[in-house]
C-alpha atoms as a PDB file:
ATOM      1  CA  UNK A   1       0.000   0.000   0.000  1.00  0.00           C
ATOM      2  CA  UNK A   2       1.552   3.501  -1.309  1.00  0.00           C
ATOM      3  CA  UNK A   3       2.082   5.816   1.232  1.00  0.00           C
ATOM      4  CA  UNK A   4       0.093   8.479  -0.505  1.00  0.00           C
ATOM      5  CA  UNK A   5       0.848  11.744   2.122  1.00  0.00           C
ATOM      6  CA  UNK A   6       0.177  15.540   0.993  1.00  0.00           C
ATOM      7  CA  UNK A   7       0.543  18.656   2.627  1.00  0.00           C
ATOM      8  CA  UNK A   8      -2.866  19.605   3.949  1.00  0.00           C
ATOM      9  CA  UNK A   9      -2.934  17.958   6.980  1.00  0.00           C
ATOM     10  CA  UNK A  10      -0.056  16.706   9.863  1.00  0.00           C
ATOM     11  CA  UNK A  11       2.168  13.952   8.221  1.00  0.00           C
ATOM     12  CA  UNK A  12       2.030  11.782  11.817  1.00  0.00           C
ATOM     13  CA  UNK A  13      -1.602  12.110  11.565  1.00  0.00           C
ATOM     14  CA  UNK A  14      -1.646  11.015   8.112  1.00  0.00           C
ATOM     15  CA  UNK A  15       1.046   8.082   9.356  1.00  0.00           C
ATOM     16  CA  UNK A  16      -1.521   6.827  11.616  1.00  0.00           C
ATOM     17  CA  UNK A  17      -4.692   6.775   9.633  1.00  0.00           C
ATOM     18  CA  UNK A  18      -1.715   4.508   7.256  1.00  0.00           C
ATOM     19  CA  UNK A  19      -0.712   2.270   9.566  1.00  0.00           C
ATOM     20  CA  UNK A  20      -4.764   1.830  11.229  1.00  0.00           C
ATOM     21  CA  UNK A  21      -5.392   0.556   7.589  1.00  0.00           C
ATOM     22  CA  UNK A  22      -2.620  -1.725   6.911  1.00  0.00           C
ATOM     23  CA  UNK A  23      -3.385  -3.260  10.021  1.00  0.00           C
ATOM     24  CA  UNK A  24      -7.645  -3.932   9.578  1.00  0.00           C
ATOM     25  CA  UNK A  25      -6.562  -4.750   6.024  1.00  0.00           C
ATOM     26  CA  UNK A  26      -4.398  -7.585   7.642  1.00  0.00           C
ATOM     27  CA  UNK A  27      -1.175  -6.542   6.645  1.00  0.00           C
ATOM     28  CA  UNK A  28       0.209  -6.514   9.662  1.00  0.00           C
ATOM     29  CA  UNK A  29      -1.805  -9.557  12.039  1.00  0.00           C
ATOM     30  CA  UNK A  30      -2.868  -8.994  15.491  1.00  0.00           C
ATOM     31  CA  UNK A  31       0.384 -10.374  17.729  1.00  0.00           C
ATOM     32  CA  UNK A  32       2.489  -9.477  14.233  1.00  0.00           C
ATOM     33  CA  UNK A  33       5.964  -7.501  14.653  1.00  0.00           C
ATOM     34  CA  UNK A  34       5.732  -4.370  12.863  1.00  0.00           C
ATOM     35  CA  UNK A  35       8.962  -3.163  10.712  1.00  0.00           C
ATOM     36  CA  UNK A  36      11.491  -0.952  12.623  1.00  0.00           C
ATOM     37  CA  UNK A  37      10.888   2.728  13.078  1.00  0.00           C
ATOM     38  CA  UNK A  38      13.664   3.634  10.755  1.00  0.00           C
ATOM     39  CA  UNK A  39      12.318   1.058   7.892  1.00  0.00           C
ATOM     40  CA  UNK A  40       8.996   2.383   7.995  1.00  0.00           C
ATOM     41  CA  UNK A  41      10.533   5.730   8.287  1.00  0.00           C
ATOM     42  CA  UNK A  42      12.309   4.993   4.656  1.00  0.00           C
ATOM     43  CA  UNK A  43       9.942   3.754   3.366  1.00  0.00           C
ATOM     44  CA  UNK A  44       7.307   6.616   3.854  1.00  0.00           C
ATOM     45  CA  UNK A  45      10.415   8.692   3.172  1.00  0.00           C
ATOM     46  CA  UNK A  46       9.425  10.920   6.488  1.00  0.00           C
ATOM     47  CA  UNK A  47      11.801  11.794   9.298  1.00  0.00           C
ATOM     48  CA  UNK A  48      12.766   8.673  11.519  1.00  0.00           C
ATOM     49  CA  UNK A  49      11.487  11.262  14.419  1.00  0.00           C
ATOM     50  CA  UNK A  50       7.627  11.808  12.778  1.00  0.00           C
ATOM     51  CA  UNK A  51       7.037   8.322  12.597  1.00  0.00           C
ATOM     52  CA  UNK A  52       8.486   7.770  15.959  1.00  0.00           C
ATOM     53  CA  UNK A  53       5.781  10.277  17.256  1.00  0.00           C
ATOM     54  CA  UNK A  54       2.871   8.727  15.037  1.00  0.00           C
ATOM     55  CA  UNK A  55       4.074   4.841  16.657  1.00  0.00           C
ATOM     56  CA  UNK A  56       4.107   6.110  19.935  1.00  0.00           C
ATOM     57  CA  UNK A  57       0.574   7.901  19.342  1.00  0.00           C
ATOM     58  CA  UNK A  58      -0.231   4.307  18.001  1.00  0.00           C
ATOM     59  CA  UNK A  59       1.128   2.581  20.866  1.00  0.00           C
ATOM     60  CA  UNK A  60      -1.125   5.232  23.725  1.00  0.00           C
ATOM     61  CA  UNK A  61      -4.056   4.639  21.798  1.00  0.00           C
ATOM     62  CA  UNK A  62      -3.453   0.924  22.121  1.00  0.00           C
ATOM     63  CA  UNK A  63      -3.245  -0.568  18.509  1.00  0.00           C
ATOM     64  CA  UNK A  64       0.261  -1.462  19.067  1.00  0.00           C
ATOM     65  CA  UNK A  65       2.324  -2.110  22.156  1.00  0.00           C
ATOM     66  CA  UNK A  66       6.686  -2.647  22.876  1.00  0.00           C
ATOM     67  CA  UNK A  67       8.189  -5.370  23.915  1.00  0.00           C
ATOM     68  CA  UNK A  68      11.390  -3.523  24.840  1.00  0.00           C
ATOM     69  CA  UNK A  69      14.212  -5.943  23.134  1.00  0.00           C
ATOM     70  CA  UNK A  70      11.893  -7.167  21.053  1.00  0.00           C
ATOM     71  CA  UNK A  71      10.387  -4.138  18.719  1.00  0.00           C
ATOM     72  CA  UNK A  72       6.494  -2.877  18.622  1.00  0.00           C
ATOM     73  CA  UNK A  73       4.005  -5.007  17.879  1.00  0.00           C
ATOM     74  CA  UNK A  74      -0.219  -5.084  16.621  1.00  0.00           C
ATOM     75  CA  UNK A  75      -2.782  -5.249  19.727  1.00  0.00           C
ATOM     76  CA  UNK A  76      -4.194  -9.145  19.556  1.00  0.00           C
ATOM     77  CA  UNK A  77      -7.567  -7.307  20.919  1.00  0.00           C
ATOM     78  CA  UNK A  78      -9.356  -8.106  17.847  1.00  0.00           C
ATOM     79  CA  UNK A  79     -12.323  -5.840  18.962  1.00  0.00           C
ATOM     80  CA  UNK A  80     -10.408  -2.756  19.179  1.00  0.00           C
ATOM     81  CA  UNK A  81      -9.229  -3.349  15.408  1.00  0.00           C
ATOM     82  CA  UNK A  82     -12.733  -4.042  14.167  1.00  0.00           C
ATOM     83  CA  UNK A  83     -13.616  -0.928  16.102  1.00  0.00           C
ATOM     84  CA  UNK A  84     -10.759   1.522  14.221  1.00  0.00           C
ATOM     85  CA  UNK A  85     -12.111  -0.586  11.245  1.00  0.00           C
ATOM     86  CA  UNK A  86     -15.271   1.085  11.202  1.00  0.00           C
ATOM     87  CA  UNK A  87     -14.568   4.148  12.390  1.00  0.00           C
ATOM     88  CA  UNK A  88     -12.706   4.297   9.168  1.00  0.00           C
ATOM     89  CA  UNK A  89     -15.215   2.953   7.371  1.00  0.00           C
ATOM     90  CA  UNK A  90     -17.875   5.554   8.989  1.00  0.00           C
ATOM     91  CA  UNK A  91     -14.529   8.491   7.966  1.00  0.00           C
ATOM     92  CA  UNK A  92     -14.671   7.214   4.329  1.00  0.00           C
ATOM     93  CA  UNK A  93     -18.547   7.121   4.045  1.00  0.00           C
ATOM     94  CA  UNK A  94     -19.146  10.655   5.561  1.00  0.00           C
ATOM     95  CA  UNK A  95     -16.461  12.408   2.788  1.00  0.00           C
ATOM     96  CA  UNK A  96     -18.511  10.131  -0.226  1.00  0.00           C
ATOM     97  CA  UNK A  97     -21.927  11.333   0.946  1.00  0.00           C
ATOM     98  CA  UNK A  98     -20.286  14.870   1.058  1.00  0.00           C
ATOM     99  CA  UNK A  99     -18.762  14.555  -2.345  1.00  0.00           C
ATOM    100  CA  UNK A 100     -22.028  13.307  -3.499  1.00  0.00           C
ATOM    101  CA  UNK A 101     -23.875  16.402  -2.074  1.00  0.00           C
ATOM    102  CA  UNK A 102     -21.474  18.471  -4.094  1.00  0.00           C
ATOM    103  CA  UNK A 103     -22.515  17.051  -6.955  1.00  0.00           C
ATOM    104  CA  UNK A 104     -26.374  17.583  -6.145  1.00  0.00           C
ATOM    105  CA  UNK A 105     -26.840  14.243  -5.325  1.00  0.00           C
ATOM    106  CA  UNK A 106     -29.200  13.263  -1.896  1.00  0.00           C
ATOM    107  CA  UNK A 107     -28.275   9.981   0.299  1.00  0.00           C
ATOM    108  CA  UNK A 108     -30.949   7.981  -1.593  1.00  0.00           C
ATOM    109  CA  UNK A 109     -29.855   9.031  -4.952  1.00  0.00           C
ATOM    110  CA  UNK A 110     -26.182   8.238  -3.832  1.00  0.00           C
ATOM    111  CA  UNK A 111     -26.935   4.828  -2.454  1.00  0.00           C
ATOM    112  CA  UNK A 112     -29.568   3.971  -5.601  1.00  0.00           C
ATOM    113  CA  UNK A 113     -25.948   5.265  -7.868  1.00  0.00           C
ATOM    114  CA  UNK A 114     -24.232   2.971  -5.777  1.00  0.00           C
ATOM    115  CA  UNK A 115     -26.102  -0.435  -6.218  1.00  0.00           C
ATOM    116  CA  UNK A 116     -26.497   0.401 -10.202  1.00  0.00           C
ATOM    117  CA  UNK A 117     -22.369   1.014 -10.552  1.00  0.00           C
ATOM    118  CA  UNK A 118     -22.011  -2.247  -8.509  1.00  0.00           C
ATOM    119  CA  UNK A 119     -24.066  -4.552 -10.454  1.00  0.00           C
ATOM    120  CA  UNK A 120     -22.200  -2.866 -14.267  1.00  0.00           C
END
């Protein structure tokens, strides 16, 4: 998954909402080791420092946790990542039915747009 970041909002924030995502996508498994802060750091080519900030913010909010020799690792509370999961989810639907609404489109005429693009 790309590491698509832009300037209008805080790159840790936008490090966060990255790594929430790779993890309820599965790409990193509850109980899974997470890459190093400076490997994730190249590879998002960020400052080793910002994603150290956005992992620890990652780490208080409980998704991941440190096993001090041992490196940071995904939450096995497979309740709390179903809940980020849909608060993502509820993120991504709120800025459709807004882009929808810019384009004069209601909620029923977006879902009704919805089901006929799915079944093309």
């Amino acid at each position: 998954m790309a590491w698509n970041l832009n300037a209008d909002r805080p790159i840790y924030a936008q490090l966060i909402e990255h790594i929430q995502q790779q993890i309820v996508a599965g790409v990193y498994k509850p109980g899974e080791r997470i890459p190093a802060v400076r490997e994730l750091a190249a590879e998002a080519s960020v400052n080793p420092n910002t994603m150290q900030k956005a992992l620890a913010e990652l780490e208080r909010m409980g998704l991941l946790y440190s096993q001090r020799t041992s490196g940071r690792f995904v939450t096995e509370d497979e309740a709390m990542i179903q809940h980020i999961k849909e608060n993502l989810a509820a993120v991504q639907i709120q800025q459709f039915i807004q882009a929808m609404g810019q384009l004069g489109f209601d909620i029923n005429e977006s879902i009704s747009l919805l089901k006929e693009t799915q079944r093309n």
